[in-house]
C-alpha atoms as a PDB file:
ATOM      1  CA  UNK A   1      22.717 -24.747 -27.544  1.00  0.00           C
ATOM      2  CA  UNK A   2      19.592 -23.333 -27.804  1.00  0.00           C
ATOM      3  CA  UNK A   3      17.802 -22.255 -30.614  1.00  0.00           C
ATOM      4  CA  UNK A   4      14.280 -20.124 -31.053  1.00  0.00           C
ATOM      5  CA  UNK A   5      12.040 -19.331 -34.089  1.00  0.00           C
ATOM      6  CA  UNK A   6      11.325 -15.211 -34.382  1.00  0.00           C
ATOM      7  CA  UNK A   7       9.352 -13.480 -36.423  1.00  0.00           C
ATOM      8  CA  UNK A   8      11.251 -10.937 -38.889  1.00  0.00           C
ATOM      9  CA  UNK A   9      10.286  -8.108 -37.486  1.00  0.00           C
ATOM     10  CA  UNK A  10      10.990  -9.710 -33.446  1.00  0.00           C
ATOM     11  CA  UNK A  11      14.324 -10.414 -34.965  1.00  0.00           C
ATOM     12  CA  UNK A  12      14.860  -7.143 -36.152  1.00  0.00           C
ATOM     13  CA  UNK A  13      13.968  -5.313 -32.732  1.00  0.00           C
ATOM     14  CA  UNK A  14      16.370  -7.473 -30.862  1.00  0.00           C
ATOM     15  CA  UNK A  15      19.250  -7.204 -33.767  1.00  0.00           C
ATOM     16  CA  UNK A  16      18.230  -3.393 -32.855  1.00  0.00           C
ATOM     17  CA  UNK A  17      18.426  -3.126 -29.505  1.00  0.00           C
ATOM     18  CA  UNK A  18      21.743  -5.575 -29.425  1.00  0.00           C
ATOM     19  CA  UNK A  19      23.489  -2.911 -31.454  1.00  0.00           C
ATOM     20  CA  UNK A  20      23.206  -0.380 -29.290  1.00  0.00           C
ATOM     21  CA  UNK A  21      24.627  -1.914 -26.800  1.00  0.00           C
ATOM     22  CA  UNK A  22      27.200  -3.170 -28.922  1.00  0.00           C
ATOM     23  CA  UNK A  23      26.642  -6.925 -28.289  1.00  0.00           C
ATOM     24  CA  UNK A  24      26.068  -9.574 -30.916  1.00  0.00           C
ATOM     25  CA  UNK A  25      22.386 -10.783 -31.130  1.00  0.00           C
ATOM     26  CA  UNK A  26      23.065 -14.057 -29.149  1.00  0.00           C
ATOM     27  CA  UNK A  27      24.671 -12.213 -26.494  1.00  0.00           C
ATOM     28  CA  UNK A  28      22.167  -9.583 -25.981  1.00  0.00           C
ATOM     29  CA  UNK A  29      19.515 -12.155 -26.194  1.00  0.00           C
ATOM     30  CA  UNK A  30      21.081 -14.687 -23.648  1.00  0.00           C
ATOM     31  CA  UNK A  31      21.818 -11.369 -21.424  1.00  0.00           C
ATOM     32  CA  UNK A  32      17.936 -10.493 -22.024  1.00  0.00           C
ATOM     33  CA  UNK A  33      16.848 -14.038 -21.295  1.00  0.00           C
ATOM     34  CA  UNK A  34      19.328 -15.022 -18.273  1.00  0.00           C
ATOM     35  CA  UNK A  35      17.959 -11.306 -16.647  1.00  0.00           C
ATOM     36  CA  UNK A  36      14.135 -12.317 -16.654  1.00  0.00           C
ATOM     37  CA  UNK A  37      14.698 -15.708 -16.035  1.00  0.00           C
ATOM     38  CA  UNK A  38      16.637 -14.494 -12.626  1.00  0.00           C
ATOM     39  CA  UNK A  39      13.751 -11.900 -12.159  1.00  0.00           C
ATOM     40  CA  UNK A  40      10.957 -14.648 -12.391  1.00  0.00           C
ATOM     41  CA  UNK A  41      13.058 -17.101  -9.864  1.00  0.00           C
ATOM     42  CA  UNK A  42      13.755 -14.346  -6.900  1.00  0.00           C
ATOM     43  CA  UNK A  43       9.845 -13.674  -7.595  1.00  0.00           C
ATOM     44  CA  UNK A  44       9.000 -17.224  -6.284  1.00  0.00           C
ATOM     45  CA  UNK A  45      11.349 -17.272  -3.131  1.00  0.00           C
ATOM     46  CA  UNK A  46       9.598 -18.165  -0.681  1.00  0.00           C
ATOM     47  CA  UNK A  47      10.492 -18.037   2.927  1.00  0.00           C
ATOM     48  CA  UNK A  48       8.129 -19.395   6.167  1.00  0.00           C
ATOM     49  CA  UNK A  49       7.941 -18.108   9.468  1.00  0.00           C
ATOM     50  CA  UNK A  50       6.410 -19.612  12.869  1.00  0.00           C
ATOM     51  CA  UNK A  51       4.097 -16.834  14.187  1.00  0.00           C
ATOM     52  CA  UNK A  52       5.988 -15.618  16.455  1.00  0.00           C
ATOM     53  CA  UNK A  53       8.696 -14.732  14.162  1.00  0.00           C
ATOM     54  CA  UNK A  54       6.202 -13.597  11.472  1.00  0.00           C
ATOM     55  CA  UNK A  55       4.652 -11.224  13.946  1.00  0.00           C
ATOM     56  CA  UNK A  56       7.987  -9.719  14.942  1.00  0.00           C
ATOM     57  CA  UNK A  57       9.231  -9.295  11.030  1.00  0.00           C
ATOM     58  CA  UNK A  58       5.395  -7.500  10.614  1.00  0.00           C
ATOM     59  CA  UNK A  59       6.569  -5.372  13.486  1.00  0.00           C
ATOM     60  CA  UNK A  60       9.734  -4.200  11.689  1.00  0.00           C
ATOM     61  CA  UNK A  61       8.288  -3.567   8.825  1.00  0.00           C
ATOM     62  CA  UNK A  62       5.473  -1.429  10.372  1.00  0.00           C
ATOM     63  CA  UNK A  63       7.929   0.378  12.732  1.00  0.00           C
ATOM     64  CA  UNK A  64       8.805   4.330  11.681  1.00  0.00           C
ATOM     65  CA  UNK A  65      12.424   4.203  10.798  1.00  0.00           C
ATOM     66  CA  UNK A  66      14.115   7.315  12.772  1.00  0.00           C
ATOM     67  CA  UNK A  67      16.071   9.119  10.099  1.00  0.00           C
ATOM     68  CA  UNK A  68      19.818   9.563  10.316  1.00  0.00           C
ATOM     69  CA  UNK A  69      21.215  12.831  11.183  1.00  0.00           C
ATOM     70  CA  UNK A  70      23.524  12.366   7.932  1.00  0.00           C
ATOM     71  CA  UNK A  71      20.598  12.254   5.813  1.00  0.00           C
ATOM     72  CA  UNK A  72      18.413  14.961   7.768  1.00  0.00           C
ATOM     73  CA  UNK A  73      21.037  17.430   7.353  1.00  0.00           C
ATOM     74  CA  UNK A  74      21.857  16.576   3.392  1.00  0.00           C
ATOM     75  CA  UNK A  75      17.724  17.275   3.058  1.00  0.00           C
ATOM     76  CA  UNK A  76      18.224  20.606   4.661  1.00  0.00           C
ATOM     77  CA  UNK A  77      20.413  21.519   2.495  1.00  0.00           C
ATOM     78  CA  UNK A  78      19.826  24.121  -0.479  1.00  0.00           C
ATOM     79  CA  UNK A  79      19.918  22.018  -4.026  1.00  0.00           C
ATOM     80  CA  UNK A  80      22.615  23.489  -5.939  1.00  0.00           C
ATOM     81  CA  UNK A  81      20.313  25.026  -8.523  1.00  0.00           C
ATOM     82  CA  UNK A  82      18.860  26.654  -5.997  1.00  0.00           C
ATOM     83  CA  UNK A  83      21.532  29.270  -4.783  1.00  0.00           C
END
């Protein structure tokens, strides 16, 4: 269980926002909380690299991507509103 002190008016926001999305206040609150909680831990991954593998991951991220012909014919393509 876990249990926080709010302000009236923080509570009121939340109770807010939590009905529009048609969830009870703990719900939308442990929904709120579990979603920046998972934001802040993928935030700290961290991942090493000798330098030669650091080097080559630098080198595909520097590298010009060549587009798909899929994608170079949807942008040539009129928009609808367009016609």
């Amino acid at each position: 269980m876990i249990q926080i002190r709010a302000s009236a008016e923080t509570k009121a926001i939340l109770s807010r926002a939590a009905a529009l999305r048609g969830q009870k206040l703990s719900e939308f609150m442990l929904d709120s909380a579990r979603r920046q909680a998972e934001d802040a831990l993928l935030d700290q991954r961290v991942f090493t690299l000798d330098a030669k593998a650091y080097d080559a991951f630098l080198a595909l991220l520097n590298a010009p991507t060549k587009p798909k012909t899929r994608l170079v014919e949807l942008m040539s393509r009129k928009a609808p509103w367009e016609s």
